[in-house]
Protein backbone atom coordinates (compact mmCIF):
# COMPACT_ATOMS: atom_id res chain seq x y z
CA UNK A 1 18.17 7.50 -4.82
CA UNK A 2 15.99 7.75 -2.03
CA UNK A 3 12.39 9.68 -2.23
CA UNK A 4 12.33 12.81 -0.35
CA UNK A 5 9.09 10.72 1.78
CA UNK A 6 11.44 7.88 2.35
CA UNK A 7 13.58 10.73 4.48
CA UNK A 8 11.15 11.60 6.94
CA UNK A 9 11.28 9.57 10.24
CA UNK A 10 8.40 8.88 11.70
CA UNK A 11 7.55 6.66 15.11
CA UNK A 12 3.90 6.70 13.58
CA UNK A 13 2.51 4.42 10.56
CA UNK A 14 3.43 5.92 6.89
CA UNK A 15 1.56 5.80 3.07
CA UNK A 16 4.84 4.15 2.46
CA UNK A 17 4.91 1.66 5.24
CA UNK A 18 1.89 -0.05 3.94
CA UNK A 19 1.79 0.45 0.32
CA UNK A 20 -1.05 -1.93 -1.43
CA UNK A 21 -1.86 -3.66 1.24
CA UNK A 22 -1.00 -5.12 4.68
CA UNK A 23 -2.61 -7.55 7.10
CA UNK A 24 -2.23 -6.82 10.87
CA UNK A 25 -3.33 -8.27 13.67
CA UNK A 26 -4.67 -5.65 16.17
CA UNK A 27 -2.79 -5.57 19.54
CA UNK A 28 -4.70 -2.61 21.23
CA UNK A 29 -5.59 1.17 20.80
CA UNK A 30 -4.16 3.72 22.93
CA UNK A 31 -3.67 7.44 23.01
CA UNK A 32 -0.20 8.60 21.99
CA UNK A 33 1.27 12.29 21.39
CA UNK A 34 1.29 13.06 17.48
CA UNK A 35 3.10 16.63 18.24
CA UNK A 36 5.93 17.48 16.84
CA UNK A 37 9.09 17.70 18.89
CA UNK A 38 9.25 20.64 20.78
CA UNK A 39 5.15 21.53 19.72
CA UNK A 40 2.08 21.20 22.88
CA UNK A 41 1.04 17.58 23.47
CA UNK A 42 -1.23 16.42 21.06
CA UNK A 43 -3.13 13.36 21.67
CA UNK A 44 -4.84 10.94 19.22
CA UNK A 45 -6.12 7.63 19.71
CA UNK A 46 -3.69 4.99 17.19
CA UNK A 47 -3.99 1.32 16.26
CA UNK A 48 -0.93 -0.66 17.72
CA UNK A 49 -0.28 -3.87 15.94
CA UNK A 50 1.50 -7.11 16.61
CA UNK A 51 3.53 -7.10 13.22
CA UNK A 52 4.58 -3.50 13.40
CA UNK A 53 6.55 -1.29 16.23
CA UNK A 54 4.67 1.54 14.76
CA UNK A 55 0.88 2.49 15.43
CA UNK A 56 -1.44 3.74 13.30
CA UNK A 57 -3.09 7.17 14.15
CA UNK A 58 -7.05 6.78 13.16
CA UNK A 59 -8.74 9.43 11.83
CA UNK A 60 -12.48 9.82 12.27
CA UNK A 61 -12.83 8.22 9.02
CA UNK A 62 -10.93 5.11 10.25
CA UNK A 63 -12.25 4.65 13.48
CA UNK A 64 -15.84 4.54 11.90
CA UNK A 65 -14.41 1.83 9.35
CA UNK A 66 -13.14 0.16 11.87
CA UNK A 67 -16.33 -0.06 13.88
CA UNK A 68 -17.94 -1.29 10.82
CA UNK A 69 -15.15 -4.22 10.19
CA UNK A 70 -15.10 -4.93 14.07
CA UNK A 71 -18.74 -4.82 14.72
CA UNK A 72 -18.18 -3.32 17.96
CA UNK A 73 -17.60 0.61 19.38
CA UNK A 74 -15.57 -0.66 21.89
CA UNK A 75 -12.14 -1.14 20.93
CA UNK A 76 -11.50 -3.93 23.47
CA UNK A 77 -13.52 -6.24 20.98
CA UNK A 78 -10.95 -5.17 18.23
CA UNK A 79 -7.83 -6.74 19.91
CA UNK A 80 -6.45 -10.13 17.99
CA UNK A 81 -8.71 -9.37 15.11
CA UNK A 82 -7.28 -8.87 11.55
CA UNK A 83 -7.40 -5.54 9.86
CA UNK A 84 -6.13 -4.30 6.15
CA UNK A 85 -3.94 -1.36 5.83
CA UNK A 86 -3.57 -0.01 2.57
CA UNK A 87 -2.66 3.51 0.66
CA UNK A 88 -5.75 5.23 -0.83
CA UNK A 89 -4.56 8.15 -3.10
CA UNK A 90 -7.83 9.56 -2.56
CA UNK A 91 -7.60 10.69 0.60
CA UNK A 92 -7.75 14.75 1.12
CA UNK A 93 -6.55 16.79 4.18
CA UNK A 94 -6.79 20.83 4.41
CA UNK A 95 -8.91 20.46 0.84
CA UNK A 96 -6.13 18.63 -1.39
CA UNK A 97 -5.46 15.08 -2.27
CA UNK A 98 -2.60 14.04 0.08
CA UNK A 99 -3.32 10.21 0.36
CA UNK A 100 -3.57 8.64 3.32
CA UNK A 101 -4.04 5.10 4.73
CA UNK A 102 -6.95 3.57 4.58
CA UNK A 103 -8.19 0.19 6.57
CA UNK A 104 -10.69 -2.50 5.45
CA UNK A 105 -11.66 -5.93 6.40
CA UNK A 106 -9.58 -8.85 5.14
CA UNK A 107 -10.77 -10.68 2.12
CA UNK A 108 -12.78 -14.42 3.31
CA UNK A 109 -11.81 -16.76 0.69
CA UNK A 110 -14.72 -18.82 0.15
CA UNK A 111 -15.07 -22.06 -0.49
CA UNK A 112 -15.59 -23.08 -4.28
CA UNK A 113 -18.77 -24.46 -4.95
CA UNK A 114 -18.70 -28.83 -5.76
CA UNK A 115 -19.30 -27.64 -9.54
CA UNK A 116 -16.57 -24.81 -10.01
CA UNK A 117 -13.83 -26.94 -8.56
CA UNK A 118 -11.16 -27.80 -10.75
CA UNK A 119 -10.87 -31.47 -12.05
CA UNK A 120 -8.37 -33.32 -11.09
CA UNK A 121 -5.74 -34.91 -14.05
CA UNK A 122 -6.13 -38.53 -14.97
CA UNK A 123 -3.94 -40.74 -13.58
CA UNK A 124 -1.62 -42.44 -16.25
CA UNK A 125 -3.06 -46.30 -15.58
CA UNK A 126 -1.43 -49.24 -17.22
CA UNK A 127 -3.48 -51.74 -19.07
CA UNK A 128 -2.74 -55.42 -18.17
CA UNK A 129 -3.71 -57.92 -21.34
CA UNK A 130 -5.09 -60.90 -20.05
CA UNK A 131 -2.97 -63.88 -21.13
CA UNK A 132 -5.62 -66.25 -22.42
CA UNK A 133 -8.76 -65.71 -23.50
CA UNK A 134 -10.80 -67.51 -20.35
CA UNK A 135 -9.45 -64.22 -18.30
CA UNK A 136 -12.39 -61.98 -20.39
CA UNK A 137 -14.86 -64.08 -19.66
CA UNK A 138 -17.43 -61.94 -17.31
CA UNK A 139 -18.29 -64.99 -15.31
């Protein structure tokens, strides 16, 4: 049975679209109308994305953490860069918990240090005898 969230259309980026975690490559950010059908225009700046047809509508929290990941106010900078999605069931709106997504930078896998690398398995080798003894001589 579906979830009564799962029943909600929505042109705009869900909790539910993202769950734990999703890497997207940012394609731009533009203003688009977040009214309701029917409701005034209502426009907020969003995140489009080349692996989704739906944007992402940044919050003021977002758009700081976004400046932060970026390293840059102007959002030109942010186009082709990676960016994390993710649900954080922390998130409060009208003084409750709601969840919401949150964004963060992709994890750099680092290198492992010469000492923590893993060793490689022996090699099964095959020991030759010699057929006289002259063959053990060193010389």
């Amino acid at each position: 049975m579906p979830k009564t969230s799962e029943m909600r259309e929505s042109k705009f980026l869900k909790q539910t679209d993202v769950g734990s975690g999703a890497l997207l490559t940012v394609t731009g950010c533009t203003q688009h109308n977040v009214a309701k059908e029917g409701a005034d225009p209502e426009n907020k700046w969003c995140l489009s994305f080349a692996e989704s047809e739906k944007p992402l509508v940044l919050n003021a929290t977002n758009i700081q953490l976004c400046e932060h990941i970026f390293g840059s106010d102007d959002t030109d900078d942010w186009t082709g860069k990676k960016i994390v999605l993710y649900t954080d069931p922390t998130v409060s709106y009208g003084g409750k918990l709601v969840g919401g997504i949150r964004v963060r930078a992709p994890k750099i896998r680092k290198p492992l240090p010469e000492a923590q690398k893993p060793i490689p398995a022996a090699l099964p080798t095959e020991r030759v005898l010699p057929d006289d003894d002259d063959d053990l001589a060193p010389f």
